[in-house]
C-alpha atoms as a PDB file:
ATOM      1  CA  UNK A   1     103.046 112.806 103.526  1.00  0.00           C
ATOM      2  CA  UNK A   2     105.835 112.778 100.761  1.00  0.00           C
ATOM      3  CA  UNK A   3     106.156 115.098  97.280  1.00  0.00           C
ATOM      4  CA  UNK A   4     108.492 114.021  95.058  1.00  0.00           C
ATOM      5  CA  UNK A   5     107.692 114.236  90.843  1.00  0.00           C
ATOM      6  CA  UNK A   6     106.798 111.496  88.510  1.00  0.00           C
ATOM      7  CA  UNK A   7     109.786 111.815  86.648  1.00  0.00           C
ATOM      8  CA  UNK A   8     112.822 112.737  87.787  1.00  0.00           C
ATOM      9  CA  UNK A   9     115.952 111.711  85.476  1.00  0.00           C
ATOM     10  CA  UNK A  10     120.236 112.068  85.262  1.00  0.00           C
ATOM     11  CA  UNK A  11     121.245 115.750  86.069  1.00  0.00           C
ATOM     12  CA  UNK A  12     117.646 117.293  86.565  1.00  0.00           C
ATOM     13  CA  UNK A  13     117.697 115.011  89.849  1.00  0.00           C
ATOM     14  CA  UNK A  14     119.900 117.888  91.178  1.00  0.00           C
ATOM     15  CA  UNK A  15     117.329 120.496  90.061  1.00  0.00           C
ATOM     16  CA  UNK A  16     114.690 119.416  92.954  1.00  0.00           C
ATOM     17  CA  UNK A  17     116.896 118.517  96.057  1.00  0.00           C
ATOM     18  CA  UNK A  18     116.148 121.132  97.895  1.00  0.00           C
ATOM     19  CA  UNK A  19     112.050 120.920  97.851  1.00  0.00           C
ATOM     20  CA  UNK A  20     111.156 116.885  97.228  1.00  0.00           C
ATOM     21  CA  UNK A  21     111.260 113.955  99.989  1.00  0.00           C
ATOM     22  CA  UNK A  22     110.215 111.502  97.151  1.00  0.00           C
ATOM     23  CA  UNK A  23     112.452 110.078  93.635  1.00  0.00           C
ATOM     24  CA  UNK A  24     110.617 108.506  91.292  1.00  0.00           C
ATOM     25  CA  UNK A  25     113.455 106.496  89.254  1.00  0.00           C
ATOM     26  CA  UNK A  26     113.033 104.326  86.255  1.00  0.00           C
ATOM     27  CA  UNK A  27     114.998 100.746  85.447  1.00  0.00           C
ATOM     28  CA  UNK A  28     114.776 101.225  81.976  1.00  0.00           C
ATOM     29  CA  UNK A  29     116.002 105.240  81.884  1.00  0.00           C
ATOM     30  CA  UNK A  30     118.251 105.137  84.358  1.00  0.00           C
ATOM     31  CA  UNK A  31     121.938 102.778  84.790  1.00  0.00           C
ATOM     32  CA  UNK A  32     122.366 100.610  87.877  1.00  0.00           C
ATOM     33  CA  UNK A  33     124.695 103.176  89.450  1.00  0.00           C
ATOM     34  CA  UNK A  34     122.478 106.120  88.951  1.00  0.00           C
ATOM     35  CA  UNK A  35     120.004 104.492  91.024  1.00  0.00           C
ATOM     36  CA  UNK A  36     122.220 103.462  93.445  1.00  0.00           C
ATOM     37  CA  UNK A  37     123.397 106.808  93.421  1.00  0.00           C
ATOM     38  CA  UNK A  38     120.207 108.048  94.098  1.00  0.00           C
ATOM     39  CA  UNK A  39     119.228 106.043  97.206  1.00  0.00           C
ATOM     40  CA  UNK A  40     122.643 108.269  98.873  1.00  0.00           C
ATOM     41  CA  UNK A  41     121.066 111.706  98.566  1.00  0.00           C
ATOM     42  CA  UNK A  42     118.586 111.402 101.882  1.00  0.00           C
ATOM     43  CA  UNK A  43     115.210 110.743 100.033  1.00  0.00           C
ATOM     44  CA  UNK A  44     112.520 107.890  99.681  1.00  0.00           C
ATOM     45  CA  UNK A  45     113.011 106.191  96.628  1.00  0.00           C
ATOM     46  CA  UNK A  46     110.406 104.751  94.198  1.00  0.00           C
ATOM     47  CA  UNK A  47     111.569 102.323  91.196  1.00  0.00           C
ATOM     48  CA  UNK A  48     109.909 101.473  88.336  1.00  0.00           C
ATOM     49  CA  UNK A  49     111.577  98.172  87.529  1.00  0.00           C
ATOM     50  CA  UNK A  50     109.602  97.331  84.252  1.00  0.00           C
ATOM     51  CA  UNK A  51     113.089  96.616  82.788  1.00  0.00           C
ATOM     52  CA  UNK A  52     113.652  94.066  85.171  1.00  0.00           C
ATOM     53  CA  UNK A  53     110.392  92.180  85.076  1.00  0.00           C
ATOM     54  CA  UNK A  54     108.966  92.828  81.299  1.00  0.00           C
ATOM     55  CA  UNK A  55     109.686  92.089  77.855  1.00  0.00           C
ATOM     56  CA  UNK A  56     107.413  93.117  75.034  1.00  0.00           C
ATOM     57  CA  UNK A  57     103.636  91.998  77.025  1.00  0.00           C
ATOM     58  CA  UNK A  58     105.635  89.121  78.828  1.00  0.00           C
ATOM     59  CA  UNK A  59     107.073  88.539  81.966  1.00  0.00           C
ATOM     60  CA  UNK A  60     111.086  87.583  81.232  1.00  0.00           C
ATOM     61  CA  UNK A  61     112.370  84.116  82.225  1.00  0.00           C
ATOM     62  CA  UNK A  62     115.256  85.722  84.189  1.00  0.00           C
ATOM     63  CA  UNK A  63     112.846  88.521  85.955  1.00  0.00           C
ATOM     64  CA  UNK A  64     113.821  87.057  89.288  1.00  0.00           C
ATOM     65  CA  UNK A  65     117.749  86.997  88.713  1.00  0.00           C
ATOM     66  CA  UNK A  66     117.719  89.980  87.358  1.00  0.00           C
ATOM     67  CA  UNK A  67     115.784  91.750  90.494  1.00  0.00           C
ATOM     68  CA  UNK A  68     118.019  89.879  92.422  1.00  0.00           C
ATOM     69  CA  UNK A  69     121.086  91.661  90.936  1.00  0.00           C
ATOM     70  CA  UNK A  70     119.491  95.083  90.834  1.00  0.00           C
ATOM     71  CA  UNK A  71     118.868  94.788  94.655  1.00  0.00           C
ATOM     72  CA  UNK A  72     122.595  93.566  95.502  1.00  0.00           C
ATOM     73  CA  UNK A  73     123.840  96.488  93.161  1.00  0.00           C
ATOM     74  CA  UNK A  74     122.124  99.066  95.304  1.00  0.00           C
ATOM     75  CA  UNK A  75     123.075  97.373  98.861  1.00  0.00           C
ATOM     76  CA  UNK A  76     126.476  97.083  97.507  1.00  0.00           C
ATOM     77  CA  UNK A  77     127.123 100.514  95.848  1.00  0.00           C
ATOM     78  CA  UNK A  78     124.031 102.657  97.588  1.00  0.00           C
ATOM     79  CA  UNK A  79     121.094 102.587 100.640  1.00  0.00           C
ATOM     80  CA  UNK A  80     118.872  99.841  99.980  1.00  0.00           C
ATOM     81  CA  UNK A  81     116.401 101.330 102.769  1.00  0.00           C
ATOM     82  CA  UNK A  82     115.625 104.031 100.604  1.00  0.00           C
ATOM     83  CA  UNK A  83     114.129 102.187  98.216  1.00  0.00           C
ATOM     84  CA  UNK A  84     110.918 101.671  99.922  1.00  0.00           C
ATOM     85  CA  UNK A  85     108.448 101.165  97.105  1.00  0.00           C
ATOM     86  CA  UNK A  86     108.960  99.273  93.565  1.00  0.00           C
ATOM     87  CA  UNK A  87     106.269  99.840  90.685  1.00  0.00           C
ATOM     88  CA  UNK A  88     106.129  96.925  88.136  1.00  0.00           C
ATOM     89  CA  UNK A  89     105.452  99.118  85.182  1.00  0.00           C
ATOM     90  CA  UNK A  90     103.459 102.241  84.478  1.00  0.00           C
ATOM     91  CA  UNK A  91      99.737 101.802  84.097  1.00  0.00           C
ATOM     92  CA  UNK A  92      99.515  98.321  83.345  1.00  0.00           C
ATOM     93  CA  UNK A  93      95.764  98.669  82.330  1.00  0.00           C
ATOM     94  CA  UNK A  94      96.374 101.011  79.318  1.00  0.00           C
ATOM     95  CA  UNK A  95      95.104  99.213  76.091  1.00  0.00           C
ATOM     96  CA  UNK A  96      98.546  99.343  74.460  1.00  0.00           C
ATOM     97  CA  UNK A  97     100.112  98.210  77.327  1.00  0.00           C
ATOM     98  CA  UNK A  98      98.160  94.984  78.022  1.00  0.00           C
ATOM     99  CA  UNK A  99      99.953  93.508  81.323  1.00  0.00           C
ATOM    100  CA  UNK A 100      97.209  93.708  83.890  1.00  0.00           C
ATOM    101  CA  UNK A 101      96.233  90.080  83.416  1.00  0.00           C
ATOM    102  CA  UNK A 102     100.244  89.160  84.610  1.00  0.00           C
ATOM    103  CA  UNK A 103     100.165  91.462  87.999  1.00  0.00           C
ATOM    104  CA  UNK A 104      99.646  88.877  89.857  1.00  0.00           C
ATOM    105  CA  UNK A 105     102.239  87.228  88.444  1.00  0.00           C
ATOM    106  CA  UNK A 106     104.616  89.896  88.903  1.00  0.00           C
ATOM    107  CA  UNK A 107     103.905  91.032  92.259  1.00  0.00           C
ATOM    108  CA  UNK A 108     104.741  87.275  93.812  1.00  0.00           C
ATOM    109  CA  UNK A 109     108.385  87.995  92.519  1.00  0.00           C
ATOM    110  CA  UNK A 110     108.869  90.915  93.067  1.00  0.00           C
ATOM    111  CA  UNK A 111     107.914  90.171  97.057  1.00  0.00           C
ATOM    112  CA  UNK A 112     110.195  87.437  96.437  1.00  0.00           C
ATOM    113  CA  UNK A 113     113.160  88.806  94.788  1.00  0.00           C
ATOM    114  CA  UNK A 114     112.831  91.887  97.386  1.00  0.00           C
ATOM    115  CA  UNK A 115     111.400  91.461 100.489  1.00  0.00           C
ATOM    116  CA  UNK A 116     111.932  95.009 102.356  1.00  0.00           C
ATOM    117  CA  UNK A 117     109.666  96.941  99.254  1.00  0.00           C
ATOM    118  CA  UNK A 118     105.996  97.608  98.996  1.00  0.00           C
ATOM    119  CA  UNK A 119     105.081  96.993  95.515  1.00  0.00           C
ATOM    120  CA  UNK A 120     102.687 100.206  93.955  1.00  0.00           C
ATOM    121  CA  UNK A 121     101.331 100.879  90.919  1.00  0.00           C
ATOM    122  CA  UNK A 122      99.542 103.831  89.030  1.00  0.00           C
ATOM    123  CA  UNK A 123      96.941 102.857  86.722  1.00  0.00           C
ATOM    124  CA  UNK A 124      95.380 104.328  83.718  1.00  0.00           C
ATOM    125  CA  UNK A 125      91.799 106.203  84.885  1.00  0.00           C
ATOM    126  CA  UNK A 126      89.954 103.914  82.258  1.00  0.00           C
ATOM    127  CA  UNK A 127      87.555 103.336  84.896  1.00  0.00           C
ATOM    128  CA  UNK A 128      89.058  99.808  85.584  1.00  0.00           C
ATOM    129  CA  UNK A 129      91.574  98.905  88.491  1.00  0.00           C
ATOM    130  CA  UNK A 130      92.389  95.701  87.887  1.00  0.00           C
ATOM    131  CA  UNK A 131      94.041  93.605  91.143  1.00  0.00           C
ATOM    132  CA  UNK A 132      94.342  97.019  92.695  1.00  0.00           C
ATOM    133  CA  UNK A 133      93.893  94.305  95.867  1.00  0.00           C
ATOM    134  CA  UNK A 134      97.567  93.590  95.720  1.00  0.00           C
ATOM    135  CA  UNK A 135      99.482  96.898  95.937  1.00  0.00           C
ATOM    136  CA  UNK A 136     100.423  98.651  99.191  1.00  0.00           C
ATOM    137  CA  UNK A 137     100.475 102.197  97.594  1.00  0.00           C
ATOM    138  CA  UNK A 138      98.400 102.785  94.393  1.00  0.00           C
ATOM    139  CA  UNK A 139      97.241 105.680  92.523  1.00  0.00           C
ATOM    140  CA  UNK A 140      95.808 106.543  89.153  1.00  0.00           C
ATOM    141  CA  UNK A 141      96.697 109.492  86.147  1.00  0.00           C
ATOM    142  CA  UNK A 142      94.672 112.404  87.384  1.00  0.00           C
ATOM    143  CA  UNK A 143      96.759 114.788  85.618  1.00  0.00           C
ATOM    144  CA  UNK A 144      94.128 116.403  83.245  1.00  0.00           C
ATOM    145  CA  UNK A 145      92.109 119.437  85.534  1.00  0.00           C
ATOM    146  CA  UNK A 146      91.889 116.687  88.490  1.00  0.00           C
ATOM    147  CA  UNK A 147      88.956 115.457  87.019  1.00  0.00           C
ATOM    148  CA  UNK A 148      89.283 112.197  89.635  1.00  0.00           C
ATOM    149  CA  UNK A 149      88.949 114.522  92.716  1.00  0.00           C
ATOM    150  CA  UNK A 150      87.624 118.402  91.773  1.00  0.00           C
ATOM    151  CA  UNK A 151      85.183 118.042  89.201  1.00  0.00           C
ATOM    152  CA  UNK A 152      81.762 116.353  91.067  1.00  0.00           C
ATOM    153  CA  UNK A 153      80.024 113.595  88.341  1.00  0.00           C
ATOM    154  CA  UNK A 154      77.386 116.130  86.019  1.00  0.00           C
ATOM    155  CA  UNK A 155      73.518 114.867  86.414  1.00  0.00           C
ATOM    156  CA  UNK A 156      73.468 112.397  83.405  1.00  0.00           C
ATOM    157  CA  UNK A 157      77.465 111.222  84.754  1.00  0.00           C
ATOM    158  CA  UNK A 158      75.209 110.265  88.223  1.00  0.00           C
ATOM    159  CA  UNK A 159      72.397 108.434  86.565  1.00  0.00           C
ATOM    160  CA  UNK A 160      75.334 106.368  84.787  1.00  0.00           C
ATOM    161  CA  UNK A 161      76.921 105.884  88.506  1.00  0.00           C
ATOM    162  CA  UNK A 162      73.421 104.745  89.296  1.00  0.00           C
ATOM    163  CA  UNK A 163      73.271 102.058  86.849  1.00  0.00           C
ATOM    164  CA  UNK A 164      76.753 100.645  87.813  1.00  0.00           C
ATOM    165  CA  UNK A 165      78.966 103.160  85.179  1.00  0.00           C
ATOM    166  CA  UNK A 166      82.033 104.615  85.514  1.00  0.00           C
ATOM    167  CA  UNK A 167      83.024 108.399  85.236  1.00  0.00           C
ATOM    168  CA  UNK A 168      86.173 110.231  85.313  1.00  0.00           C
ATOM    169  CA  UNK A 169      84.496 112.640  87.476  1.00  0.00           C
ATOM    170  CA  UNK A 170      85.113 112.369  91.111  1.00  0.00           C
ATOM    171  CA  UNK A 171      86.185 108.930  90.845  1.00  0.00           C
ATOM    172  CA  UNK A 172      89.158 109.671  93.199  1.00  0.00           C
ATOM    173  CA  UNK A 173      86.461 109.398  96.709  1.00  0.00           C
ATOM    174  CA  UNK A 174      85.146 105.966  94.447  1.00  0.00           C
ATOM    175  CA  UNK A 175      88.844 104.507  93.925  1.00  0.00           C
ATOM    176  CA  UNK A 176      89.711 105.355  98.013  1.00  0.00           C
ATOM    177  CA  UNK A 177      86.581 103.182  98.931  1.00  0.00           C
ATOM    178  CA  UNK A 178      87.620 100.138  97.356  1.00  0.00           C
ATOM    179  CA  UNK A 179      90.893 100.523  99.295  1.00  0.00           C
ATOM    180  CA  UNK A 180      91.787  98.366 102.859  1.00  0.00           C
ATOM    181  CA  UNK A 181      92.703 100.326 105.110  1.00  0.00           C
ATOM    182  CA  UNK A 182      96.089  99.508 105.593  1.00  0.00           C
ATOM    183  CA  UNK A 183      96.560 100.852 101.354  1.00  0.00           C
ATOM    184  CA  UNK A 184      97.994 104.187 100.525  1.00  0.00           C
ATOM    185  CA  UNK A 185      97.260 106.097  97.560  1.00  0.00           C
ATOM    186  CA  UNK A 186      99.587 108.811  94.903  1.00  0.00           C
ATOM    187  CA  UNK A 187      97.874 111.638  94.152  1.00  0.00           C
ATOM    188  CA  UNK A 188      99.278 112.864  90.760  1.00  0.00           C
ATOM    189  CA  UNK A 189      98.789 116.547  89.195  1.00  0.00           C
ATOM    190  CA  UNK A 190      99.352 117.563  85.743  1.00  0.00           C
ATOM    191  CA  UNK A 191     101.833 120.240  86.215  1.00  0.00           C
ATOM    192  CA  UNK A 192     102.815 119.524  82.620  1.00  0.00           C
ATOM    193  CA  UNK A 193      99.724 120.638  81.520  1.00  0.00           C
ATOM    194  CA  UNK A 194      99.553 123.738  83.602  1.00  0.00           C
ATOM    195  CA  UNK A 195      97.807 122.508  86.821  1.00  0.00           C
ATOM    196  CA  UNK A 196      98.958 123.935  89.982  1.00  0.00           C
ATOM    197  CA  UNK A 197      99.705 122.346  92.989  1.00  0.00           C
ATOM    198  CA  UNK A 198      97.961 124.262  95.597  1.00  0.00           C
ATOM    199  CA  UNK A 199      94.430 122.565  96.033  1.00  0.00           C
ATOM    200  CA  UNK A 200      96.127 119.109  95.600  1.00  0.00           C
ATOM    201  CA  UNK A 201      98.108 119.801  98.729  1.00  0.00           C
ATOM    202  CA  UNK A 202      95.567 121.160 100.777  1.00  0.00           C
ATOM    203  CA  UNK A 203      93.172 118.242  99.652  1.00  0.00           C
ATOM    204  CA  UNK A 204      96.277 115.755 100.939  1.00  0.00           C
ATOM    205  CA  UNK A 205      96.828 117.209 103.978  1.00  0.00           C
ATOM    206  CA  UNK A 206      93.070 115.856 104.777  1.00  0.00           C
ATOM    207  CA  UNK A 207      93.392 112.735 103.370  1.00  0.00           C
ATOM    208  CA  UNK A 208      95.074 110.121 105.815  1.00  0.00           C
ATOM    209  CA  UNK A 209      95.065 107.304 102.927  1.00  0.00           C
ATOM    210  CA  UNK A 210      97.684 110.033 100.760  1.00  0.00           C
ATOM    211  CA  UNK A 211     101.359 108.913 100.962  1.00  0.00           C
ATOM    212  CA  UNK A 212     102.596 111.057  98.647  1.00  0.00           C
ATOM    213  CA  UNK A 213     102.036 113.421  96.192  1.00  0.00           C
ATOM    214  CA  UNK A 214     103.707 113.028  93.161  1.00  0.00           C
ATOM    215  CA  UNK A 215     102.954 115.507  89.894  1.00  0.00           C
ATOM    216  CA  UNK A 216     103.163 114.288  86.584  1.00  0.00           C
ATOM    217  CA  UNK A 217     106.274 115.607  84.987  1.00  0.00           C
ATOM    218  CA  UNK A 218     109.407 117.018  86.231  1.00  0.00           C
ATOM    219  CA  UNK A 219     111.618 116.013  83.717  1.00  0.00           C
ATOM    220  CA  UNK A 220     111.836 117.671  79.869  1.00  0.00           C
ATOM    221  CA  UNK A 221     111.904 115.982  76.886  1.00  0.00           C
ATOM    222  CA  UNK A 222     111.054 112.138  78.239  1.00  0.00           C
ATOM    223  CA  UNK A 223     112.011 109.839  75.483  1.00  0.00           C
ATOM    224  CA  UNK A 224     111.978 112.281  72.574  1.00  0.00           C
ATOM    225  CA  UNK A 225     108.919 113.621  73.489  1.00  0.00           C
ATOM    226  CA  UNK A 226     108.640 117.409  73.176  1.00  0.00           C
ATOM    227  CA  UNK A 227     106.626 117.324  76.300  1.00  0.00           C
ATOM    228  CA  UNK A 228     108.076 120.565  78.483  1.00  0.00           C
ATOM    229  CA  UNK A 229     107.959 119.117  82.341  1.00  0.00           C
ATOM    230  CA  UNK A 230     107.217 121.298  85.296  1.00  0.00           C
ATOM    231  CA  UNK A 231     110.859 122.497  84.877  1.00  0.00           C
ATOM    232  CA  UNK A 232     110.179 124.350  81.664  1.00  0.00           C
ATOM    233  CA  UNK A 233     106.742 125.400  82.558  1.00  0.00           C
ATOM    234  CA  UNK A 234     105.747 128.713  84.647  1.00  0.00           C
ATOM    235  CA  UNK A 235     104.528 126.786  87.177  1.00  0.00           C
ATOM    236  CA  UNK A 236     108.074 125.240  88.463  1.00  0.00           C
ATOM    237  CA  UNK A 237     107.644 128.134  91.259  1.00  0.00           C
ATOM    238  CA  UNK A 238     104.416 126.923  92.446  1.00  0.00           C
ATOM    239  CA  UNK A 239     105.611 123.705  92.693  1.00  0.00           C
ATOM    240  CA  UNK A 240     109.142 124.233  94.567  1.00  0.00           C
ATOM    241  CA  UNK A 241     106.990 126.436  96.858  1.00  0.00           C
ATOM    242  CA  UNK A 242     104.368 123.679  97.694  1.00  0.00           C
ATOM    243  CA  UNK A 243     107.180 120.915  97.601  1.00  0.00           C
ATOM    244  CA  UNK A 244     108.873 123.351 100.631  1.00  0.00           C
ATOM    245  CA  UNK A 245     105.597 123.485 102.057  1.00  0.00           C
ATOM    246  CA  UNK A 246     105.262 120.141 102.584  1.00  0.00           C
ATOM    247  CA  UNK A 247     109.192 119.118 103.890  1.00  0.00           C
ATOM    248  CA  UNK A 248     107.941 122.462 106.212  1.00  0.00           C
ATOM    249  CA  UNK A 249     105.321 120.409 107.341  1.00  0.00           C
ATOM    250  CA  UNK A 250     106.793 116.600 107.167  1.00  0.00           C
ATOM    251  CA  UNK A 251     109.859 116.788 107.498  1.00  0.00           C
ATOM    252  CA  UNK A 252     111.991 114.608 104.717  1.00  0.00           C
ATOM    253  CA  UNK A 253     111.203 111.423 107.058  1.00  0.00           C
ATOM    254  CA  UNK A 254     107.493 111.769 106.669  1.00  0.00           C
END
């Protein structure tokens, strides 16, 4: 099992070296040579390469080429093994997003353009997974109390279940179900909002479907956001100790 934060940017990489296994880099936030640089410093690496696949709610004409190039850059100028899993873009099932229908689409290239990745994604807990059959590690935003795995379905939330509903509540056991068994799964804490990583970990450690888990947000400031990240937040010290923890346990190779 893997820890590593969703999302880790320029300097503040440095910052979590010592207690991660897992970086969770971005096309579209970081250059071509900081993720290149990235793949030298021992970990897994994760990509997000919406920048090289999307435009707008489209897929671009050149998504292919420009893969292509992304991959030769990193062989060329860093460790392409590191780079073991590429994301097509965050939560493609968010209503302002609007991609889901073009996953298909986007996986096939993506295979294509680089063979050696599995492909993941992390969807929006809307209650809908949509082609959730074609990732090899998948997860969903549980980064509010861990509503998805903690917090059991209330009495009236069951008789919804009953009837063929959806709840937020518990639907983590729901969303491993529909998995094959040769899926993995993210788990994905809300340190930014003040939840700590202790039962997470323990609830991993029992869970052989978990690759990795990967709490939602290291970095400060994302985009102009005012959001904190776990580096501003008095639980950073929770989290190096559990991240720790884990390499204790795993080992970096895990």
């Amino acid at each position: 099992m893997k820890i590593g934060y969703y999302l880790t940017l320029g300097e503040q990489i440095a910052e979590t070296q010592d207690h991660v296994s897992l970086l969770w880099l971005d096309d579209r936030r970081l250059s071509p040579d900081d993720l290149a640089n990235a793949t030298m410093l021992g970990k897994t690496c994760v990509i997000d390469v919406a920048g090289c696949i999307f435009d707008g709610r489209t897929i671009r004409a050149d998504a292919t080429e420009r893969l292509q190039a992304l991959r030769a850059y990193i062989k060329l100028h860093g460790r392409l093994s590191a780079v073991e899993v590429l994301v097509p873009i965050d939560e493609p099932n968010l209503p302002e997003t609007d991609v889901a229908h073009l996953l298909p689409a986007a996986v096939r290239l993506m295979r294509d353009a680089w063979p050696e990745a599995k492909i993941g994604c992390i969807y929006y807990n809307d209650g809908i997974f949509p082609e959730h059959h074609l990732f090899d590690v998948l997860g969903f935003d549980d980064y509010d109390g861990g509503f998805g795995i903690f917090q059991p379905p209330r009495w009236w939330e069951r008789i919804k279940l009953f009837f063929g509903g959806f709840v937020r509540r518990g639907s983590y056991l729901r969303f491993a179900e529909l998995l094959r068994p040769d899926q993995k799964t993210w788990l994905i804490p809300g340190g930014t909002y003040g939840e700590r990583p202790e039962r997470w970990m323990a609830f991993a450690a029992k869970r052989p479907e978990v690759w990795a888990v990967v709490p939602f947000l290291w970095a400060s400031n994302v985009d102009g956001s005012d959001m904190p990240g776990i580096r501003a937040l008095p639980v950073r010290e929770s989290y190096r100790l559990a991240g720790l923890a884990c390499l204790n346990a795993f080992g970096d190779d895990a």
